[in-house]
N, C-alpha and C. Protein backbone atom coordinates (compact mmCIF):
# COMPACT_ATOMS: atom_id res chain seq x y z
N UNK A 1 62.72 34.54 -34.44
CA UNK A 1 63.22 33.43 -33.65
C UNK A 1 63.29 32.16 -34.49
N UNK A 2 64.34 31.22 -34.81
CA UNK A 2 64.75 30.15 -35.11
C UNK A 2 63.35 28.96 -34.25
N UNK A 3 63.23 28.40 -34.89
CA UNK A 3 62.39 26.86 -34.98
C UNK A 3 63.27 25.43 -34.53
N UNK A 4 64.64 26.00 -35.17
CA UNK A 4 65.11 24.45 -35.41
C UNK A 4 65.70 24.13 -33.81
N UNK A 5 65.34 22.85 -33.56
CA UNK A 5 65.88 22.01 -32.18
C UNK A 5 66.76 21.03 -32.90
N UNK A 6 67.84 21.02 -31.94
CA UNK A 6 68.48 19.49 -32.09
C UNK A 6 68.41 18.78 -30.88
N UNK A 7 68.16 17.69 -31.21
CA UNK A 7 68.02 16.30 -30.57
C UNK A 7 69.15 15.21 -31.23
N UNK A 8 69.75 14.36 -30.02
CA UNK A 8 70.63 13.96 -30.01
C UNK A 8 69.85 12.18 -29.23
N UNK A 9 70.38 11.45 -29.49
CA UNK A 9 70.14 10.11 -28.84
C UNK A 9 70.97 9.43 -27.71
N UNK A 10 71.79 10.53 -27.27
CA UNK A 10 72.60 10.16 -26.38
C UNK A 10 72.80 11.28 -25.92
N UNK A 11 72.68 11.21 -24.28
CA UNK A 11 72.60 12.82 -23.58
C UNK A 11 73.72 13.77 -23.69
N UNK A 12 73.91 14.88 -23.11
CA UNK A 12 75.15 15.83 -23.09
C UNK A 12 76.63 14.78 -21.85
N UNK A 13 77.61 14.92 -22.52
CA UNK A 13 78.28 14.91 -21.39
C UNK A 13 78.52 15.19 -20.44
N UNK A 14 77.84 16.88 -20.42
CA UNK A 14 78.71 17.67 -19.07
C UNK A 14 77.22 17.29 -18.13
N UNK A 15 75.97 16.63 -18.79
CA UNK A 15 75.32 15.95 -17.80
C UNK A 15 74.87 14.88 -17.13
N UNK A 16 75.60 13.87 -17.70
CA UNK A 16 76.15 12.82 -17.66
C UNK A 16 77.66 12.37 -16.87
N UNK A 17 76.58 12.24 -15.31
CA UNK A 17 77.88 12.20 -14.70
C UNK A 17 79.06 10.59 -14.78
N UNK A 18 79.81 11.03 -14.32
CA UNK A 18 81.28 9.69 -14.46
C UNK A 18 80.88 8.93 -13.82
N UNK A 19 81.48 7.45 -13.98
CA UNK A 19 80.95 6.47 -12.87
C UNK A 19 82.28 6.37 -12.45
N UNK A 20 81.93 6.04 -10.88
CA UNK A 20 83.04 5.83 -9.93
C UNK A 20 83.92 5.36 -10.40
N UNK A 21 85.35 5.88 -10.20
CA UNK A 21 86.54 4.86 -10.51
C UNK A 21 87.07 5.24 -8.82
N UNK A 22 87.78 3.62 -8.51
CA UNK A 22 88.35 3.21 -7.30
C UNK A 22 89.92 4.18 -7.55
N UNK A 23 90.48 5.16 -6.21
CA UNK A 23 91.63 4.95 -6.37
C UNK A 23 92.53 4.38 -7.07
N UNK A 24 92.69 3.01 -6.91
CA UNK A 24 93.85 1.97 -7.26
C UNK A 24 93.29 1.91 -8.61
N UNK A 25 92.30 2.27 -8.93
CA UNK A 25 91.94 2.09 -10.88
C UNK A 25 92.65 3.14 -11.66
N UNK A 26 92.77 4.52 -10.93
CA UNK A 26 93.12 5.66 -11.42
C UNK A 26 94.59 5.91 -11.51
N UNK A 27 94.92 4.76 -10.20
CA UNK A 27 96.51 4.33 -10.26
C UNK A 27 97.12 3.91 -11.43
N UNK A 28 96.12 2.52 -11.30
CA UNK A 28 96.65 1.82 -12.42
C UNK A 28 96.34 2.02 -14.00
N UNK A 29 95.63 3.26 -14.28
CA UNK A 29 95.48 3.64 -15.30
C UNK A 29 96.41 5.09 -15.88
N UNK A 30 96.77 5.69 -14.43
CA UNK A 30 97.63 7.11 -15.12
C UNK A 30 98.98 7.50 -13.85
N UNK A 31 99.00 5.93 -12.93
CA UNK A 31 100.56 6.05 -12.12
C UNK A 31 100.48 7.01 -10.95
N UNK A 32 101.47 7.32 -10.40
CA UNK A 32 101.51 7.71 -9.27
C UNK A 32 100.83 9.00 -8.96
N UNK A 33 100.49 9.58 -7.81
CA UNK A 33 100.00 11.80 -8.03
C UNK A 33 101.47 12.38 -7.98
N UNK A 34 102.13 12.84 -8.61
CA UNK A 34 102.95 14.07 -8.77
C UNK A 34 102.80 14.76 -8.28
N UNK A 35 103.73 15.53 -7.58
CA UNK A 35 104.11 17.09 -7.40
C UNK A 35 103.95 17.90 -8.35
N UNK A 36 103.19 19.14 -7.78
CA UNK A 36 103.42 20.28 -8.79
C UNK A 36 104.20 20.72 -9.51
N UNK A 37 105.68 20.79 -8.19
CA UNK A 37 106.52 21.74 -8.61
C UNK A 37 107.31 20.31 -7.97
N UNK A 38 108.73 20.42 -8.95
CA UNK A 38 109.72 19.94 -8.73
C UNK A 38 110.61 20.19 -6.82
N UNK A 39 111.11 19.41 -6.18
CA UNK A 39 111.88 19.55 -5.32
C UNK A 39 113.13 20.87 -5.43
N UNK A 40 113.58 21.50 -4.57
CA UNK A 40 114.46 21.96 -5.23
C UNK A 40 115.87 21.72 -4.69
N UNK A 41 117.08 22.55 -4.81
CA UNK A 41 117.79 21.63 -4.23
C UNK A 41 118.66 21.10 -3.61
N UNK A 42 118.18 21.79 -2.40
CA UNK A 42 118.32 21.72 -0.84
C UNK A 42 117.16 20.21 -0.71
N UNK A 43 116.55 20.71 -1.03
CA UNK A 43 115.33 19.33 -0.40
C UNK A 43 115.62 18.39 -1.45
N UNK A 44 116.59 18.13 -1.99
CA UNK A 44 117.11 17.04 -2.96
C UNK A 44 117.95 16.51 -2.47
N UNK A 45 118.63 17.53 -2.21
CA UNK A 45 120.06 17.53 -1.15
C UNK A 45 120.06 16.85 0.14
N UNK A 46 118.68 17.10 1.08
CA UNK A 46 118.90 16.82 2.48
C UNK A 46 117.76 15.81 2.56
N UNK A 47 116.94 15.40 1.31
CA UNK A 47 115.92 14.61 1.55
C UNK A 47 114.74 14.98 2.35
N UNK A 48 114.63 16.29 2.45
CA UNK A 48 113.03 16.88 2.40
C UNK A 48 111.95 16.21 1.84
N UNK A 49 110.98 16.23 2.02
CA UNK A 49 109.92 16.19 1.02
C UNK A 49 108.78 17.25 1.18
């Protein structure tokens, strides 16, 4: 069995959770939510959504 540990001075990311971002931050940082899939086009056509 191995001995060696690593230690780090700053925790893991994946446990280190995110701090809140507001809606309107996430807006204004990456724009509107998108659709998956494109319209197609009939519902382009007749204004479906």
């Amino acid at each position: 069995m191995s001995s060696l540990v690593y230690r780090s001075s700053r925790p893991d990311q994946w446990a280190d959770p995110r701090p809140y971002r507001d809606a309107s931050q996430r807006f204004m940082a990456h724009g509107a939510v998108l659709p998956m899939e494109e319209p197609g086009f009939f519902a382009r056509l007749f204004g479906a959504r």
